[in-house]
N, C-alpha and C. Protein backbone atom coordinates (compact mmCIF):
# COMPACT_ATOMS: atom_id res chain seq x y z
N UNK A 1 -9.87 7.46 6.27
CA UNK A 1 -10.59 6.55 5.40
C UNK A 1 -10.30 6.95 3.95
N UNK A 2 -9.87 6.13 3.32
CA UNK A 2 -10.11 6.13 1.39
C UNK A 2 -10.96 6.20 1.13
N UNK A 3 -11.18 6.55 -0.14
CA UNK A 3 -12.48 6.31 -1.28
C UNK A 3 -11.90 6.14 -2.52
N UNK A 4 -12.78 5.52 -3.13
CA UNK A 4 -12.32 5.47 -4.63
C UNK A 4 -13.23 6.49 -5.36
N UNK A 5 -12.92 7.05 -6.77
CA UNK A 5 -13.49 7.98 -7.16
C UNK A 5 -12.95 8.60 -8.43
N UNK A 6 -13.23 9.28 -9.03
CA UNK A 6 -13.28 9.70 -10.67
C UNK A 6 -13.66 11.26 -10.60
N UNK A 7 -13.05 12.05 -11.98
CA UNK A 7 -13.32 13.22 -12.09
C UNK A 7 -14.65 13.08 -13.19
N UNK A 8 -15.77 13.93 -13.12
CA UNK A 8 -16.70 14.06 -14.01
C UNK A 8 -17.08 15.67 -14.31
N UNK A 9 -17.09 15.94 -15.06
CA UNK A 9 -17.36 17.45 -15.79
C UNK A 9 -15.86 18.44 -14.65
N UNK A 10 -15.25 17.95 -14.30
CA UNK A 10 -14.63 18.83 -13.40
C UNK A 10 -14.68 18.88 -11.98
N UNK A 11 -15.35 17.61 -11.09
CA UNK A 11 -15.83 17.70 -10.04
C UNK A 11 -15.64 16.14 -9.70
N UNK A 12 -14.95 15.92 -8.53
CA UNK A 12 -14.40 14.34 -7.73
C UNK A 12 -15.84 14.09 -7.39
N UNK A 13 -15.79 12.62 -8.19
CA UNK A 13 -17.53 11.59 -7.50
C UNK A 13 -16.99 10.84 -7.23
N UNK A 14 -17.57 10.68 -5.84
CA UNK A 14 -16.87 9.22 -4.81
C UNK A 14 -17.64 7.87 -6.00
N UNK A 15 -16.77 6.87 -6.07
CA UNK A 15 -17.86 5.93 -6.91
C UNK A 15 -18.71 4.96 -6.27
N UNK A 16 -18.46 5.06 -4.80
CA UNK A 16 -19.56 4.30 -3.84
C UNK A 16 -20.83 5.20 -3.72
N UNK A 17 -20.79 6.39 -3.78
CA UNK A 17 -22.18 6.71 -3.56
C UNK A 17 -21.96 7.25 -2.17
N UNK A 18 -20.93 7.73 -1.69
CA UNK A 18 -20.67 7.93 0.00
C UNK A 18 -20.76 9.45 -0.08
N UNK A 19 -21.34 9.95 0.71
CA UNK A 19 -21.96 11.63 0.78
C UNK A 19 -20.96 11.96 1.94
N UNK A 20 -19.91 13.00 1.58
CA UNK A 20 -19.03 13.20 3.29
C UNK A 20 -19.83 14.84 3.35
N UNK A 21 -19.61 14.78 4.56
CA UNK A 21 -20.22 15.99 4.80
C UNK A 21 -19.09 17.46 4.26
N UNK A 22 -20.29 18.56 4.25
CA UNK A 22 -20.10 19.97 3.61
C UNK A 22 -18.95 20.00 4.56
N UNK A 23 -17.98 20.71 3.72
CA UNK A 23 -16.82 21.37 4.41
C UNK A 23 -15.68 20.25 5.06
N UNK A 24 -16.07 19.19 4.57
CA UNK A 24 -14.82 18.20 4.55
C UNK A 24 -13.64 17.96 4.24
N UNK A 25 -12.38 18.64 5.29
CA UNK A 25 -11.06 18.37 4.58
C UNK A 25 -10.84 17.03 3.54
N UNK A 26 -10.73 17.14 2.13
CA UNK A 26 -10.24 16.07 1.52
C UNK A 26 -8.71 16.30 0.91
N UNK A 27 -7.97 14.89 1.11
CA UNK A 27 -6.63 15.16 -0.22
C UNK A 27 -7.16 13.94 -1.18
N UNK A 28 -6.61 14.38 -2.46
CA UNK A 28 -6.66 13.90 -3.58
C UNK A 28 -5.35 13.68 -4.00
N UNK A 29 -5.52 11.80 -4.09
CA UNK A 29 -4.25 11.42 -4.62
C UNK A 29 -3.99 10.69 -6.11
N UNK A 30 -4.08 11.82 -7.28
CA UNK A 30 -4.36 10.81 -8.54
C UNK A 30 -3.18 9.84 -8.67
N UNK A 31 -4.17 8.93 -9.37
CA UNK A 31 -3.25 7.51 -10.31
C UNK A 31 -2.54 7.82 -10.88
N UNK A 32 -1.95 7.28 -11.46
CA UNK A 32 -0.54 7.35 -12.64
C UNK A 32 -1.15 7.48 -13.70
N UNK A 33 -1.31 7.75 -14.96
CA UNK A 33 -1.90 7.88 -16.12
C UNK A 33 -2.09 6.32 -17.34
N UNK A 34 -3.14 6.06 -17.30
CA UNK A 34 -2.91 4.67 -18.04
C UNK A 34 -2.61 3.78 -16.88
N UNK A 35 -2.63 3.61 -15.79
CA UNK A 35 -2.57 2.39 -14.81
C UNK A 35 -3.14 2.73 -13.64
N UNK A 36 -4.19 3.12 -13.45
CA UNK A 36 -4.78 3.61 -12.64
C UNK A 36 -5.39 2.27 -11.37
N UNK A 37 -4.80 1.32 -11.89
CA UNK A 37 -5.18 0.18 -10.91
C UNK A 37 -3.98 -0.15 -10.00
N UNK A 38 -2.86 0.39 -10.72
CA UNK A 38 -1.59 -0.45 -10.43
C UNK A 38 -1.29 0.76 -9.48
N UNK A 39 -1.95 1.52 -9.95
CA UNK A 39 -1.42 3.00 -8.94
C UNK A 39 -1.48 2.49 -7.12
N UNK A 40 -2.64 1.79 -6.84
CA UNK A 40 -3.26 1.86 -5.53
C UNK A 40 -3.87 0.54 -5.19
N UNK A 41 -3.40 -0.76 -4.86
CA UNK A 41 -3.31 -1.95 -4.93
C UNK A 41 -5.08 -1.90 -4.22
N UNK A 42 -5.82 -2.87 -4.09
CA UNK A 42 -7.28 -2.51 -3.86
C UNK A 42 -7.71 -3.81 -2.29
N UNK A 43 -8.31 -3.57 -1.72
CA UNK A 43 -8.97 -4.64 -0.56
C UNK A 43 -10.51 -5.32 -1.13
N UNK A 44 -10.98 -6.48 -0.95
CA UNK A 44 -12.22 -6.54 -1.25
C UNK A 44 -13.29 -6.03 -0.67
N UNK A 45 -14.09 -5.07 -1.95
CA UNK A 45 -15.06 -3.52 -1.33
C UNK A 45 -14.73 -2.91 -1.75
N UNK A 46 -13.49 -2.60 -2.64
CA UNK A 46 -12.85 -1.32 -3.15
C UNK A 46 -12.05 -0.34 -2.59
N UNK A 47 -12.26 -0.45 -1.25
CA UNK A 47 -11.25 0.59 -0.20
C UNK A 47 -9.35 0.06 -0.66
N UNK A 48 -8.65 1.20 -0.71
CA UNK A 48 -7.26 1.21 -0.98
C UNK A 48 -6.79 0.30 0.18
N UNK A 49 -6.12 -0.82 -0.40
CA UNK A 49 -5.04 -1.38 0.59
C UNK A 49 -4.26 -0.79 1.35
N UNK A 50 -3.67 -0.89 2.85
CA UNK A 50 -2.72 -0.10 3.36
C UNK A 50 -1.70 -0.77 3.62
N UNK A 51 -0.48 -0.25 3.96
CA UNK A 51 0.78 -0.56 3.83
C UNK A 51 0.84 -1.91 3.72
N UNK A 52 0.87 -2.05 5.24
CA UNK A 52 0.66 -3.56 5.86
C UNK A 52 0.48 -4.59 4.90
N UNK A 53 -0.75 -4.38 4.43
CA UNK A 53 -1.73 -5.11 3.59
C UNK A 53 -0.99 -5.69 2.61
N UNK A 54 -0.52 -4.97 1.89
CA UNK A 54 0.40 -4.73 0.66
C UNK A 54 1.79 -5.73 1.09
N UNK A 55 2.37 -5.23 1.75
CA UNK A 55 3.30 -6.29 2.51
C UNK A 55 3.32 -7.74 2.96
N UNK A 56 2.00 -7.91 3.88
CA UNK A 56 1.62 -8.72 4.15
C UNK A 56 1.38 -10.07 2.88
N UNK A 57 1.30 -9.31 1.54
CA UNK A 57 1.43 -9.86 0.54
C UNK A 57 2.47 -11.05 0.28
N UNK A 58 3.54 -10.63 0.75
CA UNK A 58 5.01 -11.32 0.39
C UNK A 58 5.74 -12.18 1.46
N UNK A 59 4.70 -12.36 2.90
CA UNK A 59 4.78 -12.74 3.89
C UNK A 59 5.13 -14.21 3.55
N UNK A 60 6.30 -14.79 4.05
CA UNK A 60 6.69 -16.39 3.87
C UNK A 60 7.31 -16.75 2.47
N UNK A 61 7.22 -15.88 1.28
CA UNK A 61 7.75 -16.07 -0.06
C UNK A 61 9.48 -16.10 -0.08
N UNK A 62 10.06 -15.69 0.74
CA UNK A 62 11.30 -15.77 1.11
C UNK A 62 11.78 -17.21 1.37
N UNK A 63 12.79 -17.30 0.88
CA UNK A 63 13.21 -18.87 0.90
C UNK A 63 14.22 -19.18 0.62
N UNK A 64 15.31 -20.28 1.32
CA UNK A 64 16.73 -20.81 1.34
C UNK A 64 17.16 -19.46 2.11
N UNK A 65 16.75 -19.04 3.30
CA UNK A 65 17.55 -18.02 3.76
C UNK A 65 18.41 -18.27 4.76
N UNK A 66 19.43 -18.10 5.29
CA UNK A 66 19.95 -18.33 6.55
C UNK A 66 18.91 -18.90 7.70
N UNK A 67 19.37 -19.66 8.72
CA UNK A 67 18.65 -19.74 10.27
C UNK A 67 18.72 -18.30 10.54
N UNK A 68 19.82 -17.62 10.60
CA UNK A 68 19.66 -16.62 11.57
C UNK A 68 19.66 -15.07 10.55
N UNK A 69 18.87 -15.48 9.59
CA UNK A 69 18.52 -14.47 8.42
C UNK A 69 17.75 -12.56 9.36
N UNK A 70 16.66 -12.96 10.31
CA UNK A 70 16.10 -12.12 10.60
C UNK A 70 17.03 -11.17 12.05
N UNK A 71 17.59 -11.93 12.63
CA UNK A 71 18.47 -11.76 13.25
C UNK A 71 19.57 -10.91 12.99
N UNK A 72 20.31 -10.87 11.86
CA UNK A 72 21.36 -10.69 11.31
C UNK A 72 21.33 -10.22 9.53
N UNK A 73 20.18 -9.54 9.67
CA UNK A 73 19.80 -8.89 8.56
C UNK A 73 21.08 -8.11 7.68
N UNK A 74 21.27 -7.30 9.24
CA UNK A 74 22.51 -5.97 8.48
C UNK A 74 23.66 -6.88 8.09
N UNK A 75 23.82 -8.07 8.76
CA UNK A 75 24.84 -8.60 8.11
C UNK A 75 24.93 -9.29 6.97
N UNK A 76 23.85 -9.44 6.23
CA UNK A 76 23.98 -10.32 4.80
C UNK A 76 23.36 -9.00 4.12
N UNK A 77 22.77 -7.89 4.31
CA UNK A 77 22.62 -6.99 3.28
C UNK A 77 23.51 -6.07 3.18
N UNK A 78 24.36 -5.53 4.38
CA UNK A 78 24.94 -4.47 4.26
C UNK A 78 26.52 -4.92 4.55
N UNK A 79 26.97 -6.14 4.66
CA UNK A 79 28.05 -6.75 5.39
C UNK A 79 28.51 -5.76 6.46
N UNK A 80 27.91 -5.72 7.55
CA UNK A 80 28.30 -5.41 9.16
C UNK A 80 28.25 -6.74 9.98
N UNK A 81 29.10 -6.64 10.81
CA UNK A 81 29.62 -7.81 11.64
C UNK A 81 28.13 -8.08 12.69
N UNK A 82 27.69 -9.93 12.37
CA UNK A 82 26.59 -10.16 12.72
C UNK A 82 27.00 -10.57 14.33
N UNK A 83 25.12 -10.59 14.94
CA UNK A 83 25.34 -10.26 16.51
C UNK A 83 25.62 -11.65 16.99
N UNK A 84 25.86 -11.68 18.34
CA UNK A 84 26.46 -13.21 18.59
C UNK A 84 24.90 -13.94 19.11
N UNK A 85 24.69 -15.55 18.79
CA UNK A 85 23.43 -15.96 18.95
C UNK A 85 23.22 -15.95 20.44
């Protein structure tokens, strides 16, 4: 699970108000400096988007591609000889 969260006097505050319990492995992954939004794309609720999510973004924006575009990927990006239909 994510959280969102901020440093204050020296010490990570979740900014939901979420109490994890004593002795909780955490990693801490800071933002970029000055874009701290752009760092970690967001879900509605505040929880960090995951991969998918993020991806799922660009789903269908592709366009004028070959019929057999998904098929024969390696062959229009990498020119390798495409598979037979």
């Amino acid at each position: 699970m994510t959280y969102r969260g901020h440093v204050e006097n020296g010490v990570v505050v979740i900014e939901d108000g979420t109490n994890l319990p004593e002795g909780a492995v955490v990693y801490v992954d800071v933002a970029e400096p000055g874009r701290p939004e752009a760092s970690r794309p967001e879900k509605p609720g505040g929880a960090s988007a995951s991969l998918g999510d993020v991806l799922l973004r660009h789903a269908g924006k592709a366009t004028e591609l070959p019929p057999d575009a998904a098929r024969n990927h390696d062959q229009y990006l990498q020119v390798t000889p495409g598979r037979p239909s």
